[in-house]
Protein backbone atom coordinates (compact mmCIF):
# COMPACT_ATOMS: atom_id res chain seq x y z
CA UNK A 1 133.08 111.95 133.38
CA UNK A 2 130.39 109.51 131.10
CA UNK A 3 132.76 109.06 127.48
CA UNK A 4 131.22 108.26 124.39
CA UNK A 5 131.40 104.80 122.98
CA UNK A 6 131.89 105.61 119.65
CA UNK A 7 132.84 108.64 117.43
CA UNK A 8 131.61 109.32 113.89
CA UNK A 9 133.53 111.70 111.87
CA UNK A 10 131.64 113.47 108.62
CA UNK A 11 131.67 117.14 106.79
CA UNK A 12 129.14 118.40 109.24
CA UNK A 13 129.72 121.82 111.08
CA UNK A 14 129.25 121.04 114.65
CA UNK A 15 129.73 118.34 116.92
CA UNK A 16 126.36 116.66 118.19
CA UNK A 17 125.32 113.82 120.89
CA UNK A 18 123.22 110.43 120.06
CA UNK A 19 122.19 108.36 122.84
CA UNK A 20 120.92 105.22 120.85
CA UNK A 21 118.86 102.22 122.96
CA UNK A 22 120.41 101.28 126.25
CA UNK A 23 121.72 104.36 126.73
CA UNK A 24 125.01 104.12 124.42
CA UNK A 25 126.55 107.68 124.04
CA UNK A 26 127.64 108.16 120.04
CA UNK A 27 129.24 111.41 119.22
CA UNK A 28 129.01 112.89 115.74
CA UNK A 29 131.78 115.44 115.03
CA UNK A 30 133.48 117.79 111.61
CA UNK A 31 137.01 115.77 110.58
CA UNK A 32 138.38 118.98 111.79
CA UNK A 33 137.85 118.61 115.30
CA UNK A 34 140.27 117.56 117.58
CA UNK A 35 139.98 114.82 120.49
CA UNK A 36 139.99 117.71 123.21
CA UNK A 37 137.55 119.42 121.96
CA UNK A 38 135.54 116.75 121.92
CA UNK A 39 136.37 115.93 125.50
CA UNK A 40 135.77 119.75 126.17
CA UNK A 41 132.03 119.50 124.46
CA UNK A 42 131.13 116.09 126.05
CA UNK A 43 132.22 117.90 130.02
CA UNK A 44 130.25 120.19 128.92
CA UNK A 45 126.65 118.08 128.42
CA UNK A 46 127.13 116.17 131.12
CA UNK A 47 123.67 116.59 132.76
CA UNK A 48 121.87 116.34 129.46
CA UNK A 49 123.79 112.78 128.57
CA UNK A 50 123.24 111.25 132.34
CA UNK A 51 119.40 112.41 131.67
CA UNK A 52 118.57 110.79 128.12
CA UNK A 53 120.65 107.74 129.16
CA UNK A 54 118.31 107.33 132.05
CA UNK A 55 115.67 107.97 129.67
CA UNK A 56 117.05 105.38 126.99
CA UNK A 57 118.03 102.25 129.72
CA UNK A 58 114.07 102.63 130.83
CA UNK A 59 112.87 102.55 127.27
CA UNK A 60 115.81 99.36 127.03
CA UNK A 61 113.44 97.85 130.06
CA UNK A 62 109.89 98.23 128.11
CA UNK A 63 111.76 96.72 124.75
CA UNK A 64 112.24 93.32 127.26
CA UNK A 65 109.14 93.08 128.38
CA UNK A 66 107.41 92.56 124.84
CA UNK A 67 108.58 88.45 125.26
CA UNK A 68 106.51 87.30 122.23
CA UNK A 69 105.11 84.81 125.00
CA UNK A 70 101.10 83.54 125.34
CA UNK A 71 99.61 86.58 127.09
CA UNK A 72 102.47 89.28 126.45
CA UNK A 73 101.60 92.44 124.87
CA UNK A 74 103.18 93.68 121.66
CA UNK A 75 102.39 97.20 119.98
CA UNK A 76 100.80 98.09 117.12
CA UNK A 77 99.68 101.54 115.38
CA UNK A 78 100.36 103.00 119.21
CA UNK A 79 98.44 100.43 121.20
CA UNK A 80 98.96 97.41 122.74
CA UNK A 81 97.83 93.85 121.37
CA UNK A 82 97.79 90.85 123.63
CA UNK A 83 98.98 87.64 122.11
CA UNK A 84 96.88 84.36 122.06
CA UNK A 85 96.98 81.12 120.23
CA UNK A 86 94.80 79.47 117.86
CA UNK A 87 93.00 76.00 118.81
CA UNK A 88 91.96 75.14 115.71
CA UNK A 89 93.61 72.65 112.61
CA UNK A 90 93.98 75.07 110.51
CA UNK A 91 95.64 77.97 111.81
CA UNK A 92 97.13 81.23 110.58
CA UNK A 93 97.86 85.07 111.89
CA UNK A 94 94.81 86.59 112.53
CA UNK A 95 93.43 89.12 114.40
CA UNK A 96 90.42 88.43 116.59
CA UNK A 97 88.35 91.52 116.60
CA UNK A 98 88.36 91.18 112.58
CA UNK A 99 84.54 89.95 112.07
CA UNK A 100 84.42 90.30 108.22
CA UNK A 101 87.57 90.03 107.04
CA UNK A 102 87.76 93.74 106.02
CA UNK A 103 89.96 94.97 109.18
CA UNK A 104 91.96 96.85 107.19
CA UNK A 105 89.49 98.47 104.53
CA UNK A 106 89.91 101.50 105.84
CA UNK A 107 94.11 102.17 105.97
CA UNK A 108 94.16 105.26 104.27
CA UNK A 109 93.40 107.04 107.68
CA UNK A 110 93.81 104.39 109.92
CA UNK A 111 90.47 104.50 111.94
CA UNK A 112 90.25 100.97 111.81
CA UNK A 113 93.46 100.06 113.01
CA UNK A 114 92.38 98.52 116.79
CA UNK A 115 88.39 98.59 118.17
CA UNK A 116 87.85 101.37 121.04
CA UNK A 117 88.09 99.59 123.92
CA UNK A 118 92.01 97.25 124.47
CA UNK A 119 90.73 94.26 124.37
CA UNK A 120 92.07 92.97 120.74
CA UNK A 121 94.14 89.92 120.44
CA UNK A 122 96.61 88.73 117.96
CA UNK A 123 96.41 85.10 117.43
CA UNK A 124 99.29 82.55 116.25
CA UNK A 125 99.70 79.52 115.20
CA UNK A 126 99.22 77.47 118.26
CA UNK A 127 102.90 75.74 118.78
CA UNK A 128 101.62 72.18 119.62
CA UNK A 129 100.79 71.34 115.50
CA UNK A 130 98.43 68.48 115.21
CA UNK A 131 97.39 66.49 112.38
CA UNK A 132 94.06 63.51 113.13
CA UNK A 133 94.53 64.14 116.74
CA UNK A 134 98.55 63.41 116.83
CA UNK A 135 100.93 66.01 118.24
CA UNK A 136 103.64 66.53 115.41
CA UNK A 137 105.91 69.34 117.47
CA UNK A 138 106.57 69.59 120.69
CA UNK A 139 109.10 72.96 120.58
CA UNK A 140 111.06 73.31 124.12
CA UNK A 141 110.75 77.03 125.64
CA UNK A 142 112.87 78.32 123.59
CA UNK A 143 112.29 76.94 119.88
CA UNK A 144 108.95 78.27 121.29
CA UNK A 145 110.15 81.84 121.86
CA UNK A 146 112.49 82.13 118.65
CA UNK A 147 109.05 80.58 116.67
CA UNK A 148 106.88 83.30 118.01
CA UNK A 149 109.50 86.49 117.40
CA UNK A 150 109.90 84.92 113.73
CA UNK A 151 106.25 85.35 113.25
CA UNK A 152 105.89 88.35 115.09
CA UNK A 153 107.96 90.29 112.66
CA UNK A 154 106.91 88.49 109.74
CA UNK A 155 103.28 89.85 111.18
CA UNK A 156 104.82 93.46 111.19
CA UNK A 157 106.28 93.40 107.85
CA UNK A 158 102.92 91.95 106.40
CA UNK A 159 100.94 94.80 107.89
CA UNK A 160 103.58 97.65 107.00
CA UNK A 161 103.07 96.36 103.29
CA UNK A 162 99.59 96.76 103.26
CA UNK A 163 99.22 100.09 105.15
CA UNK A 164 102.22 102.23 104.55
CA UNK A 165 102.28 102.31 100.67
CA UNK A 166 98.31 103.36 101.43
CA UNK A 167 99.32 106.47 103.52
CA UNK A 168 102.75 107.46 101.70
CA UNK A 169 100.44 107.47 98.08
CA UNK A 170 98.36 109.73 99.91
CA UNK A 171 101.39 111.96 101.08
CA UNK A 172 103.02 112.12 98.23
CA UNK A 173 99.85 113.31 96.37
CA UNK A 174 99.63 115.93 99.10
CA UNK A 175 103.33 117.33 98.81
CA UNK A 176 103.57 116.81 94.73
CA UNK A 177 105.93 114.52 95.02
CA UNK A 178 106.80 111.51 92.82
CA UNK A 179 109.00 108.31 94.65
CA UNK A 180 110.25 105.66 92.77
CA UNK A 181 108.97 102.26 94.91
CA UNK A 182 108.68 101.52 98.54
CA UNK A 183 110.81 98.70 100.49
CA UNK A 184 110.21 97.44 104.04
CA UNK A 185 112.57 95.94 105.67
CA UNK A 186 113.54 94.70 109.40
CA UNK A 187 116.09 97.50 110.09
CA UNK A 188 116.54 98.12 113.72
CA UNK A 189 118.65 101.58 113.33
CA UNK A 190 116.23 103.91 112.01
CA UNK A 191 112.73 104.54 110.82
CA UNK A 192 113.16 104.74 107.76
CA UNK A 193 115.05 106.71 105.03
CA UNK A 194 115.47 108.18 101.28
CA UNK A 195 118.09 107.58 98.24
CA UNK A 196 119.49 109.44 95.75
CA UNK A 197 117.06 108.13 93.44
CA UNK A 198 113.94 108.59 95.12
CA UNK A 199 113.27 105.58 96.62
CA UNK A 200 111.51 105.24 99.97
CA UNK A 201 112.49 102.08 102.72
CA UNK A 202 110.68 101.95 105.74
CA UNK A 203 111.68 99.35 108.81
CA UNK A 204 108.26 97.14 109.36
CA UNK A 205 108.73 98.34 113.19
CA UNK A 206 107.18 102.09 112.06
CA UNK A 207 104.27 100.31 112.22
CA UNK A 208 103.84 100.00 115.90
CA UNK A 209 103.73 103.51 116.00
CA UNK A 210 100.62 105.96 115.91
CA UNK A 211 99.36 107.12 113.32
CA UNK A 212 100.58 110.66 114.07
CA UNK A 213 104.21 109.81 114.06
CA UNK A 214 103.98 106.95 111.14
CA UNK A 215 102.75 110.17 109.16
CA UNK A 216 105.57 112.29 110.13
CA UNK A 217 108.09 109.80 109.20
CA UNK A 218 106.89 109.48 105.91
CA UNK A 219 106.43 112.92 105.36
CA UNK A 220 109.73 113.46 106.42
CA UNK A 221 110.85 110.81 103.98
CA UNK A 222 109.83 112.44 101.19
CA UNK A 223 111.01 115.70 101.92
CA UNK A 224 113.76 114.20 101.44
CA UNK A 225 113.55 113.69 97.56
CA UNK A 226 113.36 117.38 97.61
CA UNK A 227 116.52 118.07 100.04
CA UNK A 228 118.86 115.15 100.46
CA UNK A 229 120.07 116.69 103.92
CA UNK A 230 118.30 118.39 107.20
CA UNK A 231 118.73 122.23 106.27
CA UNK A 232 116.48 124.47 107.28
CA UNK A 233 114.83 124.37 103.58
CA UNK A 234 114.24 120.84 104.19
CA UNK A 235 112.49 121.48 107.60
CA UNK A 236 110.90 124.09 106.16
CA UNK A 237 109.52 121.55 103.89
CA UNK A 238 108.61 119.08 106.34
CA UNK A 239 106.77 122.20 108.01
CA UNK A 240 104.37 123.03 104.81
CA UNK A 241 102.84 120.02 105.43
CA UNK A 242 102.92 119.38 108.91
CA UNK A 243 102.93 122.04 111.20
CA UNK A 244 103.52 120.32 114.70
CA UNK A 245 106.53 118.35 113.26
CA UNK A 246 108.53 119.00 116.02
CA UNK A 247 105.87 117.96 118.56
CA UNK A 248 105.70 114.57 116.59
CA UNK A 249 109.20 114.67 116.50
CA UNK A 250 109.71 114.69 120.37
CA UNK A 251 107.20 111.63 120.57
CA UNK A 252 109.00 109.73 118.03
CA UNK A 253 112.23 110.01 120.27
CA UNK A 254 110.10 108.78 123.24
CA UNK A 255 109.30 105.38 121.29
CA UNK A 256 113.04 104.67 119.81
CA UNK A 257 112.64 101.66 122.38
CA UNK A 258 110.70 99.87 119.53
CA UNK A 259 113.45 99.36 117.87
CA UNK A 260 114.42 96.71 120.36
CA UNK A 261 111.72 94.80 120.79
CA UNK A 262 111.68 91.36 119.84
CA UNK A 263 115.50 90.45 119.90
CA UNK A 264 116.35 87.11 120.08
C-alpha cells in the first residue's frame, strides 16, 4: 500500500490528499482522527494517489530540464523563452524581441508579453566578463550554472514587480476591494497567498504562468480579504468574478512543476 510521507493535523472536517512535486503523498486530517482511519482513507484512494504521483514525478522531469544553460528554454507568461548571451561590453538582462524599449507598455492585459511566433530570446550577461579586450572571469561549469539560476530568478522577480501590481490594481478595482501592499517573493510552496491584514504576496514564479491562471490566482487572493478560508462563500466569491475558476483551477495544478524549476 503507497503511505503518506507526512501528516498535517488542523480543525478541518475531513481528511484530504496532497501530492506536492515529485510525487510526495501529504495527508491533511481533523486532530480527531485516528491513525486507522487514516490508513482506512489512504487504502481507500489508492488508484487516485498512484495516478497524480505519476502525474507529479513527470512534471518533477520537465522542472529538470529548464538547466538555466546557453540554449535551454525557461517559461514565461505560459511560453517558452530560449536563453542566449550577450557579446557586447556592456551587458545586462534584456529581452531581444524588445525594439523600443516599451516591451512591457502594455501589462495591464498582457498582449505584449512574447511576439506571435516562439522565437524570443532572453539574453544574459555573457559569463566570460571582459574589460579592453582581457578576460576577467573564467567561471567553471558550475559557478556558470549557479550564476545563471541567480539571474534567472532575479529576472522573474523583476518582471513579477512590474506586471503583477498592474493586473491585481485592476482586480481589485473590479471586485471593490482594497489590499494593503503587494510583496514578491521566491517561495517555492505556493502561488501566492493573503493575511489577516490584507496584504497580498505573490512567489515571482506566478509569472511563468498564463495570463489566464496569473489572473485566477490573484483573484483568488483577494477573495481572500473577504473570506480568510475556502467556504463555499469564498468560492462563491471567486465565482462572481470569474466564472471558469475551476477550469483555471485544473490548469494551475497541471503547472505546480514550476515550482521546481531552477533548483540549485
Amino acid at each position: 500500500m503507497i503511505k503518506e510521507e507526512q501528516i498535517i493535523r488542523s480543525r478541518r472536517r475531513s481528511i484530504g490528499l496532497e501530492i506536492r512535486p515529485g510525487g510526495k503523498l501529504v495527508v491533511r486530517a481533523p486532530y480527531h482522527v485516528s491513525r486507522d482511519e487514516i490508513d482506512a482513507f489512504i487504502a481507500e484512494k489508492q488508484d487516485w494517489i498512484a495516478s497524480h504521483q505519476d502525474k507529479s514525478r513527470k512534471a518533477a522531469g520537465k522542472a529538470l530540464d529548464v538547466t538555466a544553460t546557453e540554449g535551454s528554454r525557461v517559461p514565461f507568461l505560459g511560453k517558452m523563452l530560449k536563453l542566449g548571451y550577450h557579446r557586447e561590453k556592456v551587458m545586462r538582462l534584456a529581452d531581444s524581441s524588445a525594439e523600443d524599449g516599451d516591451y512591457y507598455k502594455r501589462a495591464e492585459n498582457f498582449t505584449a508579453g512574447l511576439p506571435a511566433d516562439d522565437s524570443a530570446t532572453l539574453l544574459l550577461p555573457h559569463p566570460g566578463l571582459r574589460a579592453k579586450g582581457i578576460q576577467l572571469i573564467t567561471p567553471s561549469e558550475k559557478e556558470l550554472l549557479s550564476q545563471n539560476r541567480a539571474m534567472m530568478i532575479y529576472w522573474y522577480r523583476m518582471q513579477a514587480k512590474r506586471l503583477l501590481p498592474v493586473r491585481t490594481a485592476y482586480w481589485a478595482q473590479q471586485m471593490g476591494l482594497d489590499y494593503s501592499r503587494i510583496r514578491i517573493s521566491s517561495a517555492r510552496t505556493n502561488w501566492g497567498s493573503c493575511n489577516a491584514h490584507s496584504g497580498i504576496n505573490f512567489s515571482c514564479f506566478l509569472i511563468t504562468l498564463c495570463p489566464r491562471s496569473i489572473d485566477y490566482v490573484i483573484v483568488h487572493e483577494l477573495s481572500h480579504i473577504r473570506h480568510l478560508d475556502h467556504s463555499k462563500a469564498f468560492y462563491a466569491e471567486v465565482e462572481k468574478v470569474l466564472p471558469d475558476y475551476r477550469e483555471r483551477e485544473s490548469g494551475i495544478k497541471e503547472d505546480q512543476w514550476v515550482l521546481e524549476i531552477l533548483k540549485d
